[in-house]
Protein backbone atom coordinates (compact mmCIF):
# COMPACT_ATOMS: atom_id res chain seq x y z
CA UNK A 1 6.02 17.63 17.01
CA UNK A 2 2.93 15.05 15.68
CA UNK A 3 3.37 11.59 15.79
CA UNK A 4 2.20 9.60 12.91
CA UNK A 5 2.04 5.63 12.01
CA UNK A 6 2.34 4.99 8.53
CA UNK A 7 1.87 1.49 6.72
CA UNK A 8 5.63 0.37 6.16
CA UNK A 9 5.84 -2.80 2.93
CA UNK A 10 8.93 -4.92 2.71
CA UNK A 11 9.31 -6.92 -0.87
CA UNK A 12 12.05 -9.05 -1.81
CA UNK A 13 12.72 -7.33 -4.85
CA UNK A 14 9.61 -5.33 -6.91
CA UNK A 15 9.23 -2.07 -4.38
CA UNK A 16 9.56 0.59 -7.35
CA UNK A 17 7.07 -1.24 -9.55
CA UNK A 18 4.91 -1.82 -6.44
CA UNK A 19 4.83 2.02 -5.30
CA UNK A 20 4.76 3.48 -8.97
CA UNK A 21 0.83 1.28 -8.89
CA UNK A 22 0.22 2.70 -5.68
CA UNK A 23 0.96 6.16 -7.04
CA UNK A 24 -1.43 5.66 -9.51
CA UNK A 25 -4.05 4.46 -7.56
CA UNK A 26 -3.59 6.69 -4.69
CA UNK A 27 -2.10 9.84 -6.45
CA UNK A 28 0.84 11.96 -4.91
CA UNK A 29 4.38 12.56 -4.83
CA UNK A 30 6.72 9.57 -4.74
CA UNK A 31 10.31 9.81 -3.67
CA UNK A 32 12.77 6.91 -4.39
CA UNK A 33 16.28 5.72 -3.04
CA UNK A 34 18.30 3.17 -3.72
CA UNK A 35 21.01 1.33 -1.59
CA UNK A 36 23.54 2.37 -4.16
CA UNK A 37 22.20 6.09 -3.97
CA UNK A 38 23.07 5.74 -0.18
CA UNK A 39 26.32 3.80 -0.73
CA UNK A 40 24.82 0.69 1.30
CA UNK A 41 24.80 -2.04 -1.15
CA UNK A 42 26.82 -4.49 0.44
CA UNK A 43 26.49 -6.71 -2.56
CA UNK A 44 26.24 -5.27 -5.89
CA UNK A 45 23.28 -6.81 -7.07
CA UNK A 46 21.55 -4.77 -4.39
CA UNK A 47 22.67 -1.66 -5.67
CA UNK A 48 19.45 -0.68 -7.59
CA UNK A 49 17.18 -2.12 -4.96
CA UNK A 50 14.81 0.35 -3.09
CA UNK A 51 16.60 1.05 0.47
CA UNK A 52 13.26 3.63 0.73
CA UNK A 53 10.43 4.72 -1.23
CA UNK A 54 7.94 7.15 0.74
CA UNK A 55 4.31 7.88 -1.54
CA UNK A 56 2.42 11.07 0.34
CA UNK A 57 -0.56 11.59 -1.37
CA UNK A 58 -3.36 14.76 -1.58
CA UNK A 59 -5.11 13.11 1.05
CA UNK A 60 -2.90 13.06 3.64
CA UNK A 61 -2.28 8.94 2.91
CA UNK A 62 1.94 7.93 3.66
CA UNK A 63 2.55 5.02 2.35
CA UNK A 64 6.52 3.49 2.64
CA UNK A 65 8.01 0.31 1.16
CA UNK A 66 11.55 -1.30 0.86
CA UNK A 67 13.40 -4.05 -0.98
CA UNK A 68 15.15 -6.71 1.48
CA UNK A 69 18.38 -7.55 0.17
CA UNK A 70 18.99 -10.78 -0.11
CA UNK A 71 21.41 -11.31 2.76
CA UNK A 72 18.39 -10.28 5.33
CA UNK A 73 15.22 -12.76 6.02
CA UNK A 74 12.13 -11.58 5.12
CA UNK A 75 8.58 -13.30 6.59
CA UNK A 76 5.48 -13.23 4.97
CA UNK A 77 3.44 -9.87 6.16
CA UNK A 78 0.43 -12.26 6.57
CA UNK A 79 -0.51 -10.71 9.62
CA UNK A 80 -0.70 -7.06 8.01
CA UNK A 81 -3.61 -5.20 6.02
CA UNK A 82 -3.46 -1.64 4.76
CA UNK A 83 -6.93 0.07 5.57
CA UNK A 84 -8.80 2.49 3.63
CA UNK A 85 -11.58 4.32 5.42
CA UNK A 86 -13.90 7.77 4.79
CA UNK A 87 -17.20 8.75 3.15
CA UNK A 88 -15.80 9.72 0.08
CA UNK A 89 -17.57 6.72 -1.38
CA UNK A 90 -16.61 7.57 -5.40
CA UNK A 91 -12.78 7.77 -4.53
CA UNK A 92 -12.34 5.10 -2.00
CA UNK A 93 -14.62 2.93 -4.81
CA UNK A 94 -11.83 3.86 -7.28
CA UNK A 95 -9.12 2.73 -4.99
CA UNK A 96 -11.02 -0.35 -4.24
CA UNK A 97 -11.40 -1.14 -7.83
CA UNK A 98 -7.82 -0.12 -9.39
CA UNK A 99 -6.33 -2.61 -6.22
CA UNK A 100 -8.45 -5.23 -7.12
CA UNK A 101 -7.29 -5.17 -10.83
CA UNK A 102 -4.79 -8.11 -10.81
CA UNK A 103 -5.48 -9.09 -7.79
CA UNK A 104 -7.61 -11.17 -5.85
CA UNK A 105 -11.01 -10.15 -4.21
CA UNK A 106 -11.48 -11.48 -0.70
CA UNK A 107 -14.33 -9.90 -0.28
CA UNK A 108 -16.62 -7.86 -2.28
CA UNK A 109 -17.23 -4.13 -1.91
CA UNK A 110 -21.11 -4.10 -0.45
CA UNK A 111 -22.91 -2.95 2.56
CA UNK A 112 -21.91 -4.77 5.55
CA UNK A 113 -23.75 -5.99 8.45
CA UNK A 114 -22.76 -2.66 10.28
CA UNK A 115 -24.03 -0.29 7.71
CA UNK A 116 -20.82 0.67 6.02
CA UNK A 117 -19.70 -0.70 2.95
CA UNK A 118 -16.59 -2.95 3.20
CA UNK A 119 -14.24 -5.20 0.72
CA UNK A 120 -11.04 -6.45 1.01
CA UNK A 121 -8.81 -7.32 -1.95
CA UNK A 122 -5.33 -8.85 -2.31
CA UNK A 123 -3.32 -6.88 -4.54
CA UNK A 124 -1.26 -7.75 -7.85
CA UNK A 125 1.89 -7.40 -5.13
CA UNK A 126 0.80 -9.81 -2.18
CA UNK A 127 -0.55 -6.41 -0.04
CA UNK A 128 -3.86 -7.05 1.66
CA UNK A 129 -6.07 -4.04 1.47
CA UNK A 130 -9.05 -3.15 3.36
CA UNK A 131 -12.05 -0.62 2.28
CA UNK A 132 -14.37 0.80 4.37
CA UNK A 133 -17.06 3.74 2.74
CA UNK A 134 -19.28 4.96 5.64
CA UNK A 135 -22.83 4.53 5.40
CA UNK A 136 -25.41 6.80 5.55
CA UNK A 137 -26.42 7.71 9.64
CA UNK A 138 -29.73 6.34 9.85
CA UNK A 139 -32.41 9.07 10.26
């Protein structure tokens, strides 16, 4: 069996909302549970909170996210970025763009000292996203 790392977001409260925009940014199939579908809502307000979302999209992207319930701490995920990476430089501008609507830009999308194009964008949800478009090999 593969192993794979996927990206995993926590949110207070929000996930649906947050993985419904990634789902139409990224495209794909998103699958949705809630505590109460589970029967793990140990307080009722947390009965319609996400206990899982999972976004797989055509590309090959997984993307997870949950809502902490409110009897669990939850830090700040200052220390995490999602990357974006590839030569598909029309689709990975797209992502880079539909991210950055709402959001804040940390960094515009242009050439970078290395020869790649890079940006980096906070989204509309607090997520920190990087893109990277390859450059062209020099000849």
């Amino acid at each position: 069996m593969a192993v794979t790392l996927n990206p995993y977001l926590n949110f207070r409260t929000g996930t649906r909302e947050a993985m419904e925009f990634y789902q139409s940014v990224l495209g794909g199939e998103l699958n949705v549970s809630t505590f109460a579908d589970y029967g793990m809502a140990q307080d009722p307000a947390d009965a319609d909170k996400v206990m899982h979302s999972q976004l797989t999209t055509p590309d090959g992207l997984t993307l997870m996210a949950a809502d902490v319930p409110a009897h669990m701490d939850l830090a700040p995920a200052s220390s995490i970025s999602v990357s974006l990476s590839g030569d598909d430089e029309a689709k990975l501008r797209g992502f880079y763009d539909a991210l950055a609507a709402g959001g804040t830009v940390l960094e515009p999308l242009t050439v970078a000292p290395w020869g790649d194009s890079f940006g980096m964008v906070v989204d509309k949800f607090g997520t920190t996203w990087l893109v990277n478009i390859a450059g062209t090999p020099a000849a």
